[in-house]
PDB file of N, CA and C in Angstrom:
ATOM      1  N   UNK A   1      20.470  71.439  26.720  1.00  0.00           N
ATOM      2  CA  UNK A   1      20.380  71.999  25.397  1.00  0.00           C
ATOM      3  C   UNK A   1      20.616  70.871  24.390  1.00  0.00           C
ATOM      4  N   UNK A   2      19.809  70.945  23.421  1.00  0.00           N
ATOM      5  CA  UNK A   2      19.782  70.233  22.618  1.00  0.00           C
ATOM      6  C   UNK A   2      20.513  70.603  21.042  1.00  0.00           C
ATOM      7  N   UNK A   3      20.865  69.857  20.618  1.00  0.00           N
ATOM      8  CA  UNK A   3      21.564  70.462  19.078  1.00  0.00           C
ATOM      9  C   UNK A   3      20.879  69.441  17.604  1.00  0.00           C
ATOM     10  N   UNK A   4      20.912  70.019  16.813  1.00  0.00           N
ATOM     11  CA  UNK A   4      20.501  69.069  15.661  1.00  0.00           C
ATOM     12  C   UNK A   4      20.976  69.366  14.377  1.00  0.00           C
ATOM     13  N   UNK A   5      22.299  68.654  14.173  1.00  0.00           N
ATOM     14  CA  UNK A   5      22.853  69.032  12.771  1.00  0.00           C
ATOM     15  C   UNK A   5      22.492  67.915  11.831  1.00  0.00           C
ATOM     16  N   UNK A   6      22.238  68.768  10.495  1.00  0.00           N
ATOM     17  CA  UNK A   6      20.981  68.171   9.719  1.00  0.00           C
ATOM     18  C   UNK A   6      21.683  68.858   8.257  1.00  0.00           C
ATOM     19  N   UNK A   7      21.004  67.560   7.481  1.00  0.00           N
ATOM     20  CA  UNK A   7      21.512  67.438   5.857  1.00  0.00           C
ATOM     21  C   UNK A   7      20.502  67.280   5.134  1.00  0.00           C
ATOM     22  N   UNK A   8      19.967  67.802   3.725  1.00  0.00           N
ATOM     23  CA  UNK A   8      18.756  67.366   3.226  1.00  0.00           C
ATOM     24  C   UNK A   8      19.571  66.941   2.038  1.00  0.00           C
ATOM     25  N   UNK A   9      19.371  65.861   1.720  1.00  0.00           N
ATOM     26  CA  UNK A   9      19.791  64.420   0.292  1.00  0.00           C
ATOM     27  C   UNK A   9      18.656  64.618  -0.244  1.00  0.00           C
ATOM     28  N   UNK A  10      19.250  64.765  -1.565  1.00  0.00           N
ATOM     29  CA  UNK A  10      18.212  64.852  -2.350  1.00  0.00           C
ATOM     30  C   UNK A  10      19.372  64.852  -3.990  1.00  0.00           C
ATOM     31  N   UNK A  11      18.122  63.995  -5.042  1.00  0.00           N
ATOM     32  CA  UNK A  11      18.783  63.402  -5.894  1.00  0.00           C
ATOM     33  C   UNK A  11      19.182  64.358  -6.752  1.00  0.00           C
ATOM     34  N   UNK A  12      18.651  65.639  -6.989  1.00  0.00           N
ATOM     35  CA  UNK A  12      18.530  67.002  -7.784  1.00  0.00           C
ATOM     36  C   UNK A  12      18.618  68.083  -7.103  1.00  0.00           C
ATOM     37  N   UNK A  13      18.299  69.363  -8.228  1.00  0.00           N
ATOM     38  CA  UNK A  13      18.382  70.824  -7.503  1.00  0.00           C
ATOM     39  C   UNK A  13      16.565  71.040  -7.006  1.00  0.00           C
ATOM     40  N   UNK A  14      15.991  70.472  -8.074  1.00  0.00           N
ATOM     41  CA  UNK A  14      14.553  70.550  -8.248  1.00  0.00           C
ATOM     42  C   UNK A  14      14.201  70.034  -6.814  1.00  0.00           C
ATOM     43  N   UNK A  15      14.328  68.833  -6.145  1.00  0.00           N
ATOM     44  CA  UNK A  15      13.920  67.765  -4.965  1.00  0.00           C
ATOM     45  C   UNK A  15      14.813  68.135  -3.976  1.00  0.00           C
ATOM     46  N   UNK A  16      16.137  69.044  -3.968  1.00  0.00           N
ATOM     47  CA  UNK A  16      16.238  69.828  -2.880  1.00  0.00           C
ATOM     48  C   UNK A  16      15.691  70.504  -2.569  1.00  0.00           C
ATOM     49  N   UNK A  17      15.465  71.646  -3.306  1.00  0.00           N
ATOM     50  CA  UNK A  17      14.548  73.203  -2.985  1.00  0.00           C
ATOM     51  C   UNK A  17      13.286  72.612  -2.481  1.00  0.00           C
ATOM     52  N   UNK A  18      12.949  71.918  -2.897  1.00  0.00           N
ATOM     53  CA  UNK A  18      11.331  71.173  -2.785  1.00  0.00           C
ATOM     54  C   UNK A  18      11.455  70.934  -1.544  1.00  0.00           C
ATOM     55  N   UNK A  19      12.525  69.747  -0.541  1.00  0.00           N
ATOM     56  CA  UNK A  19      12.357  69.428   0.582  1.00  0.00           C
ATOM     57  C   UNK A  19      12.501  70.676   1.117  1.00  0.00           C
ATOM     58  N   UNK A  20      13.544  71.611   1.107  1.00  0.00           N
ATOM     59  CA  UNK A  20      13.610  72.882   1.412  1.00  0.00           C
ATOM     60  C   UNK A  20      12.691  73.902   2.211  1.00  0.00           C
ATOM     61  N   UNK A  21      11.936  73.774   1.272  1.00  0.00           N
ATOM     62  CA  UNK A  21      10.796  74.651   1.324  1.00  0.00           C
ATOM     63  C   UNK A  21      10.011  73.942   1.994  1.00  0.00           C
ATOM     64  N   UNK A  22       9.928  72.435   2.217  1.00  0.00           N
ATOM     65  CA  UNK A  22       8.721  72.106   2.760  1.00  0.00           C
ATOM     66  C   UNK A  22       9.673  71.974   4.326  1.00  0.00           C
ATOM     67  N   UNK A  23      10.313  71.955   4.489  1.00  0.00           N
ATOM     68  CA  UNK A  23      11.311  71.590   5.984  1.00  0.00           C
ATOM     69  C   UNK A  23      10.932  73.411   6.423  1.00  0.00           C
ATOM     70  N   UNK A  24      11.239  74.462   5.973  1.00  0.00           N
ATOM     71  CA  UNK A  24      11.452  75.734   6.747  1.00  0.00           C
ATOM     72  C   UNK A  24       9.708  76.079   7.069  1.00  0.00           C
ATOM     73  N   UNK A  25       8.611  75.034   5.770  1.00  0.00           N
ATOM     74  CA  UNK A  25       7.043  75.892   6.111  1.00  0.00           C
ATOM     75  C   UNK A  25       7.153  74.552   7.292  1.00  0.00           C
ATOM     76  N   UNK A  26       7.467  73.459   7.662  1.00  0.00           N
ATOM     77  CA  UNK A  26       6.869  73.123   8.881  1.00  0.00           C
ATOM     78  C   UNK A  26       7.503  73.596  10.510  1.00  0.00           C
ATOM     79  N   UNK A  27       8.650  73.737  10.412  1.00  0.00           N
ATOM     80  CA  UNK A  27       9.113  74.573  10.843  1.00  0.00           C
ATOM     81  C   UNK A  27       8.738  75.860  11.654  1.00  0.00           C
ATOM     82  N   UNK A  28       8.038  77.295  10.669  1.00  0.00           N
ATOM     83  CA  UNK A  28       6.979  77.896  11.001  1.00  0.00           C
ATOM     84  C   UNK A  28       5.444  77.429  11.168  1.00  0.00           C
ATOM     85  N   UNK A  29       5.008  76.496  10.894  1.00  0.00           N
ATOM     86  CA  UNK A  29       3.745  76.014  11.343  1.00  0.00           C
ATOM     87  C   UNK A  29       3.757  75.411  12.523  1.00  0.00           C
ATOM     88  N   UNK A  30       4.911  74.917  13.237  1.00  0.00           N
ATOM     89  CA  UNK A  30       4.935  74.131  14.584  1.00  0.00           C
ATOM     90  C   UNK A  30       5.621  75.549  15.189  1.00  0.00           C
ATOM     91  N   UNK A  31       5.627  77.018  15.161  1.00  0.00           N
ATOM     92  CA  UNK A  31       5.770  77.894  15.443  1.00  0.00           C
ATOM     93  C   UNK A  31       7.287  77.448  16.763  1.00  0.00           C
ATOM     94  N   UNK A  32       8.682  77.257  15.613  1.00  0.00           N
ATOM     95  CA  UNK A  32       9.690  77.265  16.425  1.00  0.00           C
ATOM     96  C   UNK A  32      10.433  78.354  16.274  1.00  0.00           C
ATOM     97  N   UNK A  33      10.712  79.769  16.907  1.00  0.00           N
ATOM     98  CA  UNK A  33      11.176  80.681  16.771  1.00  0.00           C
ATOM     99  C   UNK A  33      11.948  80.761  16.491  1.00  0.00           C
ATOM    100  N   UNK A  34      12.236  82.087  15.215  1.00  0.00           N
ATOM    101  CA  UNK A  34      14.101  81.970  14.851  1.00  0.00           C
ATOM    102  C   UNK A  34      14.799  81.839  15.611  1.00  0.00           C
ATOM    103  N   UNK A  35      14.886  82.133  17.144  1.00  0.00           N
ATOM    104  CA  UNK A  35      15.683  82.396  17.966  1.00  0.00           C
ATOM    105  C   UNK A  35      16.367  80.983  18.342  1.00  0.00           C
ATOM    106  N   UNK A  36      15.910  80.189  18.128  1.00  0.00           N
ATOM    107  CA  UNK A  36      16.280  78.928  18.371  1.00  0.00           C
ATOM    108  C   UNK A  36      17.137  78.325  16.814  1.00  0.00           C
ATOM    109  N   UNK A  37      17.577  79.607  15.821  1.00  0.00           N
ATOM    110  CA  UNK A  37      17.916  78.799  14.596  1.00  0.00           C
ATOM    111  C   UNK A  37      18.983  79.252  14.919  1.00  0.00           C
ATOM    112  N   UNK A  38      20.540  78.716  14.576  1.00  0.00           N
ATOM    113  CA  UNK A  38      21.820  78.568  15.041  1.00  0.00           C
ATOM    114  C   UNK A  38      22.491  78.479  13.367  1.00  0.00           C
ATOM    115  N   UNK A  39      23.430  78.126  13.184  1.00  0.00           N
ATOM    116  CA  UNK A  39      24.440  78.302  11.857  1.00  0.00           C
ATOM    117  C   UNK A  39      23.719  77.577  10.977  1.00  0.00           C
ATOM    118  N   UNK A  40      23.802  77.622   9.783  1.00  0.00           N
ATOM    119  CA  UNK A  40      23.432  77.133   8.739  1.00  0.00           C
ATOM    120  C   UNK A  40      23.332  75.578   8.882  1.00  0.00           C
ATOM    121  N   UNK A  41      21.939  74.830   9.140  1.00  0.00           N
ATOM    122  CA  UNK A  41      22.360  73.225   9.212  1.00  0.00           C
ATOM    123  C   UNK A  41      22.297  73.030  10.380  1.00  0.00           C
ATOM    124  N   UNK A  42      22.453  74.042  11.326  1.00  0.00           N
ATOM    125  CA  UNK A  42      22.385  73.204  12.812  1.00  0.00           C
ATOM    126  C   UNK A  42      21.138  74.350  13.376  1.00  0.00           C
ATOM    127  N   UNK A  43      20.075  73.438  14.522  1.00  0.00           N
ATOM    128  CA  UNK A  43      19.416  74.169  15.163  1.00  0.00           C
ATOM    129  C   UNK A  43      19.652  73.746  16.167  1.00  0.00           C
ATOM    130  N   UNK A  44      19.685  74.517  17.318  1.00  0.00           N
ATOM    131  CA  UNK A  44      19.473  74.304  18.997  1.00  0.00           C
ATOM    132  C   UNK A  44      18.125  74.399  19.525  1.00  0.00           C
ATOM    133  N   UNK A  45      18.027  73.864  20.672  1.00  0.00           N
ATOM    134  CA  UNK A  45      16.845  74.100  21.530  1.00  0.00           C
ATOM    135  C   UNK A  45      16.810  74.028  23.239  1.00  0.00           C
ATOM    136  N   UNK A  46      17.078  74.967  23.849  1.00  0.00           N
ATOM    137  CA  UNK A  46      16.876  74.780  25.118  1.00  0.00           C
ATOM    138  C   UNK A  46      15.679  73.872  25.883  1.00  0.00           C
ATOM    139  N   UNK A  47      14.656  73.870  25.071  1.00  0.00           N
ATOM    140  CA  UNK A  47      13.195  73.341  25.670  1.00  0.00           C
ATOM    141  C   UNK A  47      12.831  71.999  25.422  1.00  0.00           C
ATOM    142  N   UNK A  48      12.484  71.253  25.737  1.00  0.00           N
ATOM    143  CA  UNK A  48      12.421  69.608  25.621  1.00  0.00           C
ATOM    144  C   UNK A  48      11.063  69.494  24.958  1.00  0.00           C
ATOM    145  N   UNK A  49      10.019  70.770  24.972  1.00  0.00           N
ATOM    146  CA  UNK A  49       9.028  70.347  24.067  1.00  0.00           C
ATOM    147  C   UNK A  49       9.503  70.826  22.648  1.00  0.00           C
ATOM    148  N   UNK A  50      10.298  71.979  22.629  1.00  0.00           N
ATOM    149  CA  UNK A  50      10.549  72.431  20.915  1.00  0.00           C
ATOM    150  C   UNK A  50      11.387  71.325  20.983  1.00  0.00           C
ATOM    151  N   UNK A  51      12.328  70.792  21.778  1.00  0.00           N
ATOM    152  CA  UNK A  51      12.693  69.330  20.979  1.00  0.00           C
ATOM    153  C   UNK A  51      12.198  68.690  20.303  1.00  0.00           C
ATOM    154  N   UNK A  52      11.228  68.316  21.334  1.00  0.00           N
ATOM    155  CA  UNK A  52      10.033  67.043  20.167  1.00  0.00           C
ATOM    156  C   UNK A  52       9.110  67.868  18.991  1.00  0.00           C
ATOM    157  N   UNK A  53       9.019  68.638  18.687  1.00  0.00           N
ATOM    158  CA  UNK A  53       8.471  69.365  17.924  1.00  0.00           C
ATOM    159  C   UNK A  53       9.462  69.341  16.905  1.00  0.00           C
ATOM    160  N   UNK A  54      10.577  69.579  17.190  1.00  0.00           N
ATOM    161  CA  UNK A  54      11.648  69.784  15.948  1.00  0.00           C
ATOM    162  C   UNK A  54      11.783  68.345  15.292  1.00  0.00           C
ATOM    163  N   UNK A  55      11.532  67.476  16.004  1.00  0.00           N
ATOM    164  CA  UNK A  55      11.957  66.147  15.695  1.00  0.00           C
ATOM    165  C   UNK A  55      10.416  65.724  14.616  1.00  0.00           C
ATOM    166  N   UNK A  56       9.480  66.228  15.135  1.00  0.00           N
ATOM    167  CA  UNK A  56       8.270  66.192  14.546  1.00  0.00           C
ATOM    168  C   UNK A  56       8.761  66.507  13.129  1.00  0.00           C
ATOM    169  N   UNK A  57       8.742  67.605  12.757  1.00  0.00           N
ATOM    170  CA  UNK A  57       9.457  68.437  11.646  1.00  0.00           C
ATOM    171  C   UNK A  57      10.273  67.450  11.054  1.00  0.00           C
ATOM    172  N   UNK A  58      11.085  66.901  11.174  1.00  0.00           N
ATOM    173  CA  UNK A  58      12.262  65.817  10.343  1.00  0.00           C
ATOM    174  C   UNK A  58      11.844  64.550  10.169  1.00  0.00           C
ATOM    175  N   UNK A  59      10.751  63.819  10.908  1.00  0.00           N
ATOM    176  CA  UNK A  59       9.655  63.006  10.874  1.00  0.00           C
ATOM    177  C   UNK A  59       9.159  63.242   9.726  1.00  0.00           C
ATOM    178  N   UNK A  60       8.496  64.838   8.945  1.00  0.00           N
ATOM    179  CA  UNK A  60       7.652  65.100   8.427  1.00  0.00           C
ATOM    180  C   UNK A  60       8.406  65.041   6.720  1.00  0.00           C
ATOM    181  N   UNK A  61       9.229  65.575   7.006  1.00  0.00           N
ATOM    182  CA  UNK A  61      10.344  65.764   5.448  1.00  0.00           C
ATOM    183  C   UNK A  61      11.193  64.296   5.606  1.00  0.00           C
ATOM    184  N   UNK A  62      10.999  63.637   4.320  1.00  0.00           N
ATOM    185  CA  UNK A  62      11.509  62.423   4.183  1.00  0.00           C
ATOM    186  C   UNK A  62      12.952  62.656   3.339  1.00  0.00           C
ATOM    187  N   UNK A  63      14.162  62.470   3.307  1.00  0.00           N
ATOM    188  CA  UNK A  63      15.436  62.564   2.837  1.00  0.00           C
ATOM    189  C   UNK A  63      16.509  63.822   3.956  1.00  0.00           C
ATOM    190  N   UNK A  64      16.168  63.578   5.213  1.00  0.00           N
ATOM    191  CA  UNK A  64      17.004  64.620   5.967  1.00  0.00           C
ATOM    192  C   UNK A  64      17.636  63.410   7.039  1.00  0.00           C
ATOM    193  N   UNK A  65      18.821  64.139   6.565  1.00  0.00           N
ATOM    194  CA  UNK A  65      19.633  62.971   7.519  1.00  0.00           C
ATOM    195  C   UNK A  65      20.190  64.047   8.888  1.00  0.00           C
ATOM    196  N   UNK A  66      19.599  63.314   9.796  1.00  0.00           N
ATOM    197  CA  UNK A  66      20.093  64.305  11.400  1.00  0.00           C
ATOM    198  C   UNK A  66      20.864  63.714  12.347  1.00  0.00           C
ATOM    199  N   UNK A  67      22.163  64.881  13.246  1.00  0.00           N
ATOM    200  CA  UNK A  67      22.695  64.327  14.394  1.00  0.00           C
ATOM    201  C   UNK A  67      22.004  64.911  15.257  1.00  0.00           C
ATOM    202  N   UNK A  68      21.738  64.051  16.966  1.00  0.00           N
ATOM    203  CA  UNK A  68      21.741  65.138  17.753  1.00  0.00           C
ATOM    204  C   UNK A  68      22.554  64.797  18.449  1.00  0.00           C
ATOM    205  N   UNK A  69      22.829  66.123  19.427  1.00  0.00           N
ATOM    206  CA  UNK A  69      23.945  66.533  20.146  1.00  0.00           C
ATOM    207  C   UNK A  69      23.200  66.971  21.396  1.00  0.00           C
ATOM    208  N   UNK A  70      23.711  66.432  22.784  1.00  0.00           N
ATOM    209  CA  UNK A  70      23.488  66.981  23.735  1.00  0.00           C
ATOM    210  C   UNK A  70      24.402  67.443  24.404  1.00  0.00           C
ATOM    211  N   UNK A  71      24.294  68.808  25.341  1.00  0.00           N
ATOM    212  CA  UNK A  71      24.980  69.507  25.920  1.00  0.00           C
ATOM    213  C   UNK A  71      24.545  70.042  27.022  1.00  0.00           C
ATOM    214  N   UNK A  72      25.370  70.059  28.253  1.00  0.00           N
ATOM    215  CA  UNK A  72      25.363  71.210  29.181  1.00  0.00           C
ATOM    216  C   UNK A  72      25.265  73.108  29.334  1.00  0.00           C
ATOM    217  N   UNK A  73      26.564  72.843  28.801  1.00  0.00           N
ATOM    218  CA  UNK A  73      27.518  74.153  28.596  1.00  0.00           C
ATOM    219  C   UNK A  73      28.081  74.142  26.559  1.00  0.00           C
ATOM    220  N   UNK A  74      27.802  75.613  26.319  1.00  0.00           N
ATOM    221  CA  UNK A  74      27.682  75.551  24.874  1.00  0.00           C
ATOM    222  C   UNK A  74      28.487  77.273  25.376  1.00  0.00           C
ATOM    223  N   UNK A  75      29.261  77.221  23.881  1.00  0.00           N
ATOM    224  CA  UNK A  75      29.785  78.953  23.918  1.00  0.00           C
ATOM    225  C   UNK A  75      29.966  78.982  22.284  1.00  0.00           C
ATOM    226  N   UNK A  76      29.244  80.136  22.256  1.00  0.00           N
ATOM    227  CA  UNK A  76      29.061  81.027  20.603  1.00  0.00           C
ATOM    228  C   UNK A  76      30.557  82.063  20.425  1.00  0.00           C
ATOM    229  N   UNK A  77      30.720  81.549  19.821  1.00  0.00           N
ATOM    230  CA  UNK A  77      32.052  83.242  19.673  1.00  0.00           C
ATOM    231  C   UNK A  77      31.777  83.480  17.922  1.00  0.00           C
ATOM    232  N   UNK A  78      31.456  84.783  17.407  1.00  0.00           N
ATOM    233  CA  UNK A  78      31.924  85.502  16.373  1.00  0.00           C
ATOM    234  C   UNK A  78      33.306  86.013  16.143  1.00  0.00           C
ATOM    235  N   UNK A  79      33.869  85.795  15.373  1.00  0.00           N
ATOM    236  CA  UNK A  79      35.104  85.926  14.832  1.00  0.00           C
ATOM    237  C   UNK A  79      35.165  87.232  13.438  1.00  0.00           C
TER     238      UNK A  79
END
């Protein structure tokens, strides 16, 4: 499993929303299912091709600064 916690920099409110919007339409155009969207800022991916696909995506939007995280074993708890 893969993890990707991610920041969009941007100098304004105007050139945030902007990357914004263009980060969530590529996103749905490389058809990565919500199911794979995780807390605010971080996405997961079990699959090594939506990996590279996601990575495609952050390739595509210029001002996103990303970690990734790899894992075995991962546990969700709601509180």
């Amino acid at each position: 499993m893969v993890f990707y916690a991610f920041d969009i920099v941007a100098k304004d409110k105007k050139e945030f929303n902007k990357k914004k919007r263009l980060f969530y339409y590529y996103l749905k155009k490389y058809n990565i299912p919500p199911s794979y969207m995780g807390i605010k800022s971080l996405i997961f991916v079990d699959d090594i091709e939506k990996a590279h696909l996601l990575e495609d995506v952050f390739k595509r939007v210029s001002g996103i600064k990303v970690v990734k995280i790899f894992s075995n074993n991962v546990e969700f708890n709601e509180y």
